[in-house]
N, C-alpha and C. Protein backbone atom coordinates (compact mmCIF):
# COMPACT_ATOMS: atom_id res chain seq x y z
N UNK A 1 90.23 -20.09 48.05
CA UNK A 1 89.08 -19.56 47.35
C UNK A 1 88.24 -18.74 48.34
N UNK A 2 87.56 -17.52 47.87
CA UNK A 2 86.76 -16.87 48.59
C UNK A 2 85.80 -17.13 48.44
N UNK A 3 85.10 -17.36 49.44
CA UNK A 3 83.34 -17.27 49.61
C UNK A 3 82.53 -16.32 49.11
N UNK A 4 81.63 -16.32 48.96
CA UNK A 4 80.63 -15.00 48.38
C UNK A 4 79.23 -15.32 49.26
N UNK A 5 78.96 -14.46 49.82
CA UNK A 5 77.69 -14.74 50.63
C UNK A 5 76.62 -13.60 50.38
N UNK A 6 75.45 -14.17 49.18
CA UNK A 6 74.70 -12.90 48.96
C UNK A 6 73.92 -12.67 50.37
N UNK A 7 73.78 -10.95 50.73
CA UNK A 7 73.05 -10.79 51.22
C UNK A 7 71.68 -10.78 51.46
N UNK A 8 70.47 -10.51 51.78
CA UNK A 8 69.38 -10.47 51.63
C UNK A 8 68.85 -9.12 51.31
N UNK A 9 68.51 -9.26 50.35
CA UNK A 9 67.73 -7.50 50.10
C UNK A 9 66.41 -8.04 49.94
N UNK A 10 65.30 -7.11 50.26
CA UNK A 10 64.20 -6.66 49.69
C UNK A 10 64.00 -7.41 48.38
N UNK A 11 62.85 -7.80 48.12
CA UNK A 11 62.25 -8.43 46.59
C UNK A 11 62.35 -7.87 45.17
N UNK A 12 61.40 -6.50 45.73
CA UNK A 12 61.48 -5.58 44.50
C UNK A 12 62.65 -4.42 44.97
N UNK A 13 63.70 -4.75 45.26
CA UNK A 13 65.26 -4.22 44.91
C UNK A 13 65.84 -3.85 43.83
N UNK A 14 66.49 -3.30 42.90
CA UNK A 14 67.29 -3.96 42.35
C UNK A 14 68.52 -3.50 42.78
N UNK A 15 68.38 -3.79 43.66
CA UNK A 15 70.05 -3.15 43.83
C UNK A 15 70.56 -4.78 45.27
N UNK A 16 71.82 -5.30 44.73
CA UNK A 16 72.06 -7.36 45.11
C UNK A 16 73.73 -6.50 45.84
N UNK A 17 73.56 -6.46 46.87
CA UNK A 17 75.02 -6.66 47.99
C UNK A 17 75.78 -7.55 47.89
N UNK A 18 76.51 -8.16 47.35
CA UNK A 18 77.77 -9.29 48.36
C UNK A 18 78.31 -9.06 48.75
N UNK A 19 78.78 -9.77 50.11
CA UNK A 19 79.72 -9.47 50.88
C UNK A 19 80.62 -10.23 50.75
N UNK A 20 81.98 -9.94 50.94
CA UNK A 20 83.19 -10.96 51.17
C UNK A 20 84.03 -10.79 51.83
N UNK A 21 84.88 -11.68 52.36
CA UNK A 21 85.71 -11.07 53.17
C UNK A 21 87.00 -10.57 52.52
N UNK A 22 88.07 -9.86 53.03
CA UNK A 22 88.45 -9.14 52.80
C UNK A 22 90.08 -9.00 53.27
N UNK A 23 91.20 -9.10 52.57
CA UNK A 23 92.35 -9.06 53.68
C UNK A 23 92.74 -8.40 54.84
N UNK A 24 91.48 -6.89 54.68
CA UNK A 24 91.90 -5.54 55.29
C UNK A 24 90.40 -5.16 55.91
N UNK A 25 89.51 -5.60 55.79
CA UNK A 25 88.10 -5.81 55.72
C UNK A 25 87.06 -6.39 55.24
N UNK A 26 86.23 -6.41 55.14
CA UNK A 26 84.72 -6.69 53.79
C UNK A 26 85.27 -5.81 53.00
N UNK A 27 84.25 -6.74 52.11
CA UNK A 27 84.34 -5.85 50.17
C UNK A 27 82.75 -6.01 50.29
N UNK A 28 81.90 -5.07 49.77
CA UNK A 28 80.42 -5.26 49.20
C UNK A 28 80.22 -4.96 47.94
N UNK A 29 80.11 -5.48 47.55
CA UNK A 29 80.46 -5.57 45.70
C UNK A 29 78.63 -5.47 45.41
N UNK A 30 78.48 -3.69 44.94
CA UNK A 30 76.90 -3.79 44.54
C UNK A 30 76.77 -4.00 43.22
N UNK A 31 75.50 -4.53 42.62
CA UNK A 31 74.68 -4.59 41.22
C UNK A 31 73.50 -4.21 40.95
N UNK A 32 73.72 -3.40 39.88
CA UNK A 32 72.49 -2.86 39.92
C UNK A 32 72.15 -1.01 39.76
N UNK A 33 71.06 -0.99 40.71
CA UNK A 33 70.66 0.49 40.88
C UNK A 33 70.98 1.32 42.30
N UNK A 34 71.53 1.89 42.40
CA UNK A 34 71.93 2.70 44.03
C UNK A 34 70.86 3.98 44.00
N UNK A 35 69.62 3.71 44.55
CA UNK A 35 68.76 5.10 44.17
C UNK A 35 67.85 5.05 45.26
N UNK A 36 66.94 6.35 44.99
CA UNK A 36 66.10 6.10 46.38
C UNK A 36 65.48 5.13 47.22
N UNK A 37 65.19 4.35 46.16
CA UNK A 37 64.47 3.02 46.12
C UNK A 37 65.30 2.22 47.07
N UNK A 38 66.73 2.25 46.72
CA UNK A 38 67.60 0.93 47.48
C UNK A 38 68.70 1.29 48.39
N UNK A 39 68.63 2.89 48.80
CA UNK A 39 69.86 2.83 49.42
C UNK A 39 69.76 2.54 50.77
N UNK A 40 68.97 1.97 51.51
CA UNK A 40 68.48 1.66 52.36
C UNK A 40 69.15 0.19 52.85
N UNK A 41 69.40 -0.62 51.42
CA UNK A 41 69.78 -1.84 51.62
C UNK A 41 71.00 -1.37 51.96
N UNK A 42 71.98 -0.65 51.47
CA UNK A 42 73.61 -0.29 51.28
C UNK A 42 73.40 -0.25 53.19
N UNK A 43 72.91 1.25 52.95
CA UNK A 43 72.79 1.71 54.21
C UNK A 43 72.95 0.68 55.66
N UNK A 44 72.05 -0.55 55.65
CA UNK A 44 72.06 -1.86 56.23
C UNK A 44 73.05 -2.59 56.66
N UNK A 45 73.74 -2.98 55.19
CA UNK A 45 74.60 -4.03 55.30
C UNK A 45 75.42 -3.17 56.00
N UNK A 46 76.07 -2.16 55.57
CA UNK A 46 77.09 -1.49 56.07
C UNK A 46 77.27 -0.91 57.27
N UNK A 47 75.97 -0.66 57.78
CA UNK A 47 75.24 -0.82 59.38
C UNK A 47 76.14 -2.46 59.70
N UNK A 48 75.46 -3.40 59.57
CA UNK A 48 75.51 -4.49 60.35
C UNK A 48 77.22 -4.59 60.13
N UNK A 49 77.92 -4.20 59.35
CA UNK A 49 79.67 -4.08 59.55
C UNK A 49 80.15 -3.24 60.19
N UNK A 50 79.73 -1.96 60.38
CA UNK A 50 80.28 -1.02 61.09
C UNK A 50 80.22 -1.40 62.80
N UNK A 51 78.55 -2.43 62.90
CA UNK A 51 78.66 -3.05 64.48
C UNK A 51 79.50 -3.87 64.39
N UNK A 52 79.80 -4.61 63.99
CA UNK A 52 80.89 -5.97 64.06
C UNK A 52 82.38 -5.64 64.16
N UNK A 53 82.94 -3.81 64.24
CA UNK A 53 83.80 -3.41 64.33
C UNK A 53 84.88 -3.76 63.41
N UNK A 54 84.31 -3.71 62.39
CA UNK A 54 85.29 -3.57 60.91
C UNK A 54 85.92 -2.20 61.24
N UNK A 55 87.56 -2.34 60.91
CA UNK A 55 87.98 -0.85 60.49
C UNK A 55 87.67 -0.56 59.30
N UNK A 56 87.67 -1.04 58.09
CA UNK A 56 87.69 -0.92 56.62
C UNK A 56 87.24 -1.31 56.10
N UNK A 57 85.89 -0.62 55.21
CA UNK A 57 85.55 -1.49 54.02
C UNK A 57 85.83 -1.04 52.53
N UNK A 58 85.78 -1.78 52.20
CA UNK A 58 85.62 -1.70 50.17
C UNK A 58 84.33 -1.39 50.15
N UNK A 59 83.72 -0.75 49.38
CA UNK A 59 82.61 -0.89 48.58
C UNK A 59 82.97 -0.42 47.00
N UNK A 60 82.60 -2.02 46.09
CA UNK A 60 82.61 -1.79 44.69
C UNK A 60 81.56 -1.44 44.32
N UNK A 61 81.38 -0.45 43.57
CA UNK A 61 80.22 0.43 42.63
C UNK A 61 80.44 -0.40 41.49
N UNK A 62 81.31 -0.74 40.50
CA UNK A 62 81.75 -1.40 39.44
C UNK A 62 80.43 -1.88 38.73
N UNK A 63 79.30 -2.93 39.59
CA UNK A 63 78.34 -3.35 39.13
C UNK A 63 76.67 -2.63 38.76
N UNK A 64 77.20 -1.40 39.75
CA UNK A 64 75.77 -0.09 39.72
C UNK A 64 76.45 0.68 37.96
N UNK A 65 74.84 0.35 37.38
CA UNK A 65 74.59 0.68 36.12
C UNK A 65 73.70 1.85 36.66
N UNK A 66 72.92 2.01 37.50
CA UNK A 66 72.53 3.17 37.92
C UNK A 66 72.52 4.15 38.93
N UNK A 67 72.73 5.72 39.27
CA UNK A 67 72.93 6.17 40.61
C UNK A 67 72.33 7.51 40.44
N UNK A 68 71.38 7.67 41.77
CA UNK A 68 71.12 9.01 41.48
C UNK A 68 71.55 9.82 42.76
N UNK A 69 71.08 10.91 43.14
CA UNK A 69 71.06 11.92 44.25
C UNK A 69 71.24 11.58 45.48
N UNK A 70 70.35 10.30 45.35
CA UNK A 70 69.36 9.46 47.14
C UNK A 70 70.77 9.04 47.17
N UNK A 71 71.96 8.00 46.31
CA UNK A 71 72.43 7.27 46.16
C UNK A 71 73.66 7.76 46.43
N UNK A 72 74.58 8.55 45.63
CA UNK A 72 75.13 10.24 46.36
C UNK A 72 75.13 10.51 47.84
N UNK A 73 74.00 10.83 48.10
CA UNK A 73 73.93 11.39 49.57
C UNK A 73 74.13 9.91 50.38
N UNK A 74 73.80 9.00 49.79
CA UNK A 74 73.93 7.59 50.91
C UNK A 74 75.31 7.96 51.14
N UNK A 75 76.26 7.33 50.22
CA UNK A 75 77.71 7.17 50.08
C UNK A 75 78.27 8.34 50.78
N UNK A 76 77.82 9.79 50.77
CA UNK A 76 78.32 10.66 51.44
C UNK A 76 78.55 10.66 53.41
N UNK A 77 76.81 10.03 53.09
CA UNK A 77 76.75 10.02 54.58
C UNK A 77 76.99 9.04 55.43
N UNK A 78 77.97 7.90 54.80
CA UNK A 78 78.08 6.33 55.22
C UNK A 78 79.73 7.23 55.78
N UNK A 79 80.17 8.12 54.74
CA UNK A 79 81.68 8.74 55.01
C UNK A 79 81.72 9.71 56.59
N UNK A 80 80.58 9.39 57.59
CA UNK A 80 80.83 10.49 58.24
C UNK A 80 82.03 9.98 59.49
N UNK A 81 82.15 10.38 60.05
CA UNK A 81 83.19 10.38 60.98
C UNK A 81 82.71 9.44 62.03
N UNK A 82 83.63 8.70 62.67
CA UNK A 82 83.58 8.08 63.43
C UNK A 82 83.11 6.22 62.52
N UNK A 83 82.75 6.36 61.70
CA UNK A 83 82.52 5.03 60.98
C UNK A 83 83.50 4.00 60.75
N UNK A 84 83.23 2.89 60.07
CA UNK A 84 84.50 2.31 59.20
C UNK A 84 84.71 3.34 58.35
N UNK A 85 86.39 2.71 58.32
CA UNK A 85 87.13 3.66 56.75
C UNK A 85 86.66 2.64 55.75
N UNK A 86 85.88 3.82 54.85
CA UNK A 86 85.25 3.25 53.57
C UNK A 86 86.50 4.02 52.04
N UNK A 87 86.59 3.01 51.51
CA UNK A 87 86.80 3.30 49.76
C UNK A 87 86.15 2.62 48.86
N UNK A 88 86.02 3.35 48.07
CA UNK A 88 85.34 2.63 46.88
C UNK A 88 85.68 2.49 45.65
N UNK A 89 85.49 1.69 44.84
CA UNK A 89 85.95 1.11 43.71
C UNK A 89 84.93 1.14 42.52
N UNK A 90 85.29 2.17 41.96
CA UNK A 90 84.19 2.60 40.48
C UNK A 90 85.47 2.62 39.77
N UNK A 91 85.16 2.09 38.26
CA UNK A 91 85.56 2.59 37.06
C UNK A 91 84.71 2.80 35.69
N UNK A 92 83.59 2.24 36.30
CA UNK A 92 82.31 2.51 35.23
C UNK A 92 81.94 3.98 35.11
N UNK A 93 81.38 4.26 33.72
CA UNK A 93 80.64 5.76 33.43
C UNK A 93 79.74 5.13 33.61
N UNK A 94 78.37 6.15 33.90
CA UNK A 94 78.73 7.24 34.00
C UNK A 94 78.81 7.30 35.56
N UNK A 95 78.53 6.22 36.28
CA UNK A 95 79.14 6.08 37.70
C UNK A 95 80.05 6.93 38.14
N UNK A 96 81.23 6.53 37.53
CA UNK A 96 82.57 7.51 38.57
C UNK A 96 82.86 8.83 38.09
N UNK A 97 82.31 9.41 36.65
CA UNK A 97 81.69 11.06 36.85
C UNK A 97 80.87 11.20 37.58
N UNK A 98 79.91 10.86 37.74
CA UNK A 98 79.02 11.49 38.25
C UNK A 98 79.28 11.78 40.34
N UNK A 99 80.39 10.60 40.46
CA UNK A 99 81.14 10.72 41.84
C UNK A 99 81.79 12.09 41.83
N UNK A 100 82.68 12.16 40.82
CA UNK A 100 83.34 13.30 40.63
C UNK A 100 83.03 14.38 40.73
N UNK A 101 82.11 14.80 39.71
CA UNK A 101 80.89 15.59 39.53
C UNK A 101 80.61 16.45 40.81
N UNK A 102 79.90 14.97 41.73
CA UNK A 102 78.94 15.38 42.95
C UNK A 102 80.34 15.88 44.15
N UNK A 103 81.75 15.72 43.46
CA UNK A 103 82.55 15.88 44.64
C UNK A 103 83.05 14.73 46.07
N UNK A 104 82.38 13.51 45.29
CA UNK A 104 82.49 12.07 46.38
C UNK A 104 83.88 12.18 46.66
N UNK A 105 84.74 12.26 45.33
CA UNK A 105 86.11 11.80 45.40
C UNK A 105 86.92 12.58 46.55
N UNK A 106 85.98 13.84 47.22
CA UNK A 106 86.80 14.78 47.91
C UNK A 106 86.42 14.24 49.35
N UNK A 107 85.36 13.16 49.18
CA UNK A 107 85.01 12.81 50.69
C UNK A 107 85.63 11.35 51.15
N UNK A 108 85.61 10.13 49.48
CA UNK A 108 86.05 8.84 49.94
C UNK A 108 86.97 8.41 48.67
N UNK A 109 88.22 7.93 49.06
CA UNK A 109 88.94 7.41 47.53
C UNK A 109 88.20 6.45 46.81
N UNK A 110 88.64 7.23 46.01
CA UNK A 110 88.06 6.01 44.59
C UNK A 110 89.05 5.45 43.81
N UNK A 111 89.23 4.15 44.00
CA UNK A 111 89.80 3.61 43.05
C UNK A 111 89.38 2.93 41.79
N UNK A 112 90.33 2.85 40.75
CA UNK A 112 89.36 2.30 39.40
C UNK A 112 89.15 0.60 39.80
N UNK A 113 90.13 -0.17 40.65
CA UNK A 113 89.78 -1.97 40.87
C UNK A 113 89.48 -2.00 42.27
N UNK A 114 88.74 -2.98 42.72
CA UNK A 114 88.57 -3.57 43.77
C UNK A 114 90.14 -3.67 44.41
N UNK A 115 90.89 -3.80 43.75
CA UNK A 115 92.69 -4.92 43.96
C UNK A 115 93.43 -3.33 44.65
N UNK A 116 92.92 -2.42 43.92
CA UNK A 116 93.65 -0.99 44.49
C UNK A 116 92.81 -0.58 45.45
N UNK A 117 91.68 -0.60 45.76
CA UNK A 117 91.20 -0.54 46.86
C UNK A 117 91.41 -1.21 48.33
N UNK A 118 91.09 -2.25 47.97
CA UNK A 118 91.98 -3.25 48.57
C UNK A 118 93.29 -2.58 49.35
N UNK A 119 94.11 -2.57 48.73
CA UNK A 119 95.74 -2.06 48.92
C UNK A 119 95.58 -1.35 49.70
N UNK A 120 94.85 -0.27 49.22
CA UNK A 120 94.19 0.99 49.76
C UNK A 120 94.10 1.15 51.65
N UNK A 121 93.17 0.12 51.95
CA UNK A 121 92.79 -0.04 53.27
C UNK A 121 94.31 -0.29 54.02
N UNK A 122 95.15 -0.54 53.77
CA UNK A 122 96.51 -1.36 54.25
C UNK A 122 97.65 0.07 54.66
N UNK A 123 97.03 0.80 54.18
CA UNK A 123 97.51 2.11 53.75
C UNK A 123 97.47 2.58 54.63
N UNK A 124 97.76 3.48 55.66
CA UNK A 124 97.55 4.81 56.40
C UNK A 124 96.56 5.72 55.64
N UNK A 125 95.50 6.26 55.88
CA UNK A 125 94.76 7.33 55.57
C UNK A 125 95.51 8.45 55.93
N UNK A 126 95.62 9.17 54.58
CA UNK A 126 96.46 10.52 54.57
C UNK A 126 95.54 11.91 54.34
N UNK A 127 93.79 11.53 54.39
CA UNK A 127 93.57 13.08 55.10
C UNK A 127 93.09 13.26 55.91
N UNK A 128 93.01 14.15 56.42
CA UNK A 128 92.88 14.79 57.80
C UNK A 128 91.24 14.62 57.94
N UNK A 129 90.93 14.57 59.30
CA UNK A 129 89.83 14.11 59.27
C UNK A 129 88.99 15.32 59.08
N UNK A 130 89.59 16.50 59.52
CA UNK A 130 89.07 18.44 59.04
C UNK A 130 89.04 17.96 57.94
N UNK A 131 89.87 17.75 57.09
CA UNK A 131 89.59 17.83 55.37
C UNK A 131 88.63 16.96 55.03
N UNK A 132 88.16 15.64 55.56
CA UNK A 132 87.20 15.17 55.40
C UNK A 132 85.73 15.46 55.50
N UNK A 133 85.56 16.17 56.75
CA UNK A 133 84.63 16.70 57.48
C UNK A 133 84.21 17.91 56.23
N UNK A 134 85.52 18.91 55.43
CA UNK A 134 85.00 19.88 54.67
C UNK A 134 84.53 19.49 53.10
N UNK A 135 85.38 18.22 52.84
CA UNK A 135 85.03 17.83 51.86
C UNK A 135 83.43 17.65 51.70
N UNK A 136 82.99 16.44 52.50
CA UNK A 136 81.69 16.00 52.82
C UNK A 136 80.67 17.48 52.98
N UNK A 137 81.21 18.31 53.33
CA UNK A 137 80.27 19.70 53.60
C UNK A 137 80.34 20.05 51.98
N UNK A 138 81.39 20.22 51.28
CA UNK A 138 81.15 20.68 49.74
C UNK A 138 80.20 19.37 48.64
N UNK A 139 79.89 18.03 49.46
CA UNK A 139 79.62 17.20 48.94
C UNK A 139 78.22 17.48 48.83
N UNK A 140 77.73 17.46 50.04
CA UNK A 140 76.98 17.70 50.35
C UNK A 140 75.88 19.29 49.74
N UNK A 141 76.66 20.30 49.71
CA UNK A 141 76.28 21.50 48.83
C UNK A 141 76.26 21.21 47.51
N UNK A 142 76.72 20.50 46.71
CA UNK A 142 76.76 20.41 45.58
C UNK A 142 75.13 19.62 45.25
N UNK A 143 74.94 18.72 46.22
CA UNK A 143 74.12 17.77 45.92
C UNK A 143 72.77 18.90 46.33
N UNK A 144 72.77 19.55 46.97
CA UNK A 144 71.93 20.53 47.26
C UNK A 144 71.38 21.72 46.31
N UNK A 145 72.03 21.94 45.78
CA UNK A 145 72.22 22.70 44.75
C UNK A 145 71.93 21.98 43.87
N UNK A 146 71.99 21.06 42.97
CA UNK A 146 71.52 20.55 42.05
C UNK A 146 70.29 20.02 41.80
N UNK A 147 69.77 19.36 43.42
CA UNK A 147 68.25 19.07 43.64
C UNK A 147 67.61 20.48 43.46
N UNK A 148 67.96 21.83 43.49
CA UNK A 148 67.21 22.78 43.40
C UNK A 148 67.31 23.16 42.09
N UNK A 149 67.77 22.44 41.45
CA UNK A 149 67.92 23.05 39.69
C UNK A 149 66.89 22.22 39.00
N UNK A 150 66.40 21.39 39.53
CA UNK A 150 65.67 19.84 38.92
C UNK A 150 64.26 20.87 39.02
């Protein structure tokens, strides 16, 4: 049986981390809201794993009912180089359009289960870390561009 160890967030959060462990890494399985308000917590936990020298994490979106821009640019910028290898696991709308949308999928895989994510990490990473680096640059423009349409 796996453990589940909630993390500690902030009061007025709504956005609840768990962590677990992981065959290939942590999994952080969020709930909730991923927005300006909370990406700070993501930002954190995933801080305090990236010191502990994780190669790989999961992060499930599955439980975020909400995501905006702030939330976007977190996930973009958790993908930068030199980090853990992150994937993530959305199959919720309007969640994993709106990944799409913003161009995430060109910076971190998305899988629709935790279980393929999972797998995922076990995997060899097959792009290039240039293609990553350009992806994240179109990720990044997109998200730019759209804050100027608002």
């Amino acid at each position: 049986m796996i453990s589940s160890t909630p993390l500690p967030t902030m009061a007025t959060s709504p956005l609840t981390v768990i962590r677990i462990p992981g065959p290939h890494g942590p999994i952080l399985r969020c709930q909730g809201s991923l927005t300006v308000s909370t990406t700070e917590v993501l930002r954190r936990d995933l801080g305090l794993l990236s010191s502990s020298g994780h190669g790989g994490v999961v992060i499930n979106l599955n439980g975020i009912r909400q995501i905006d821009q702030d939330g976007v640019l977190a996930l973009v910028d958790l993908a930068e180089p030199g980090r853990s290898r992150l994937v993530l696991a959305v199959a919720t709308e309007p969640t994993a359009g709106y990944l799409h949308l913003t161009g995430v999928d060109r910076v971190l895989p998305i899988y629709r289960t935790e279980a393929e994510a999972v797998a995922a990490l076990a995997r060899e990473d097959d792009t290039p870390e240039a293609g990553r680096a350009e992806a994240r640059e179109h990720a990044l423009a997109v998200l730019k561009h759209s804050t100027q349409l608002q």
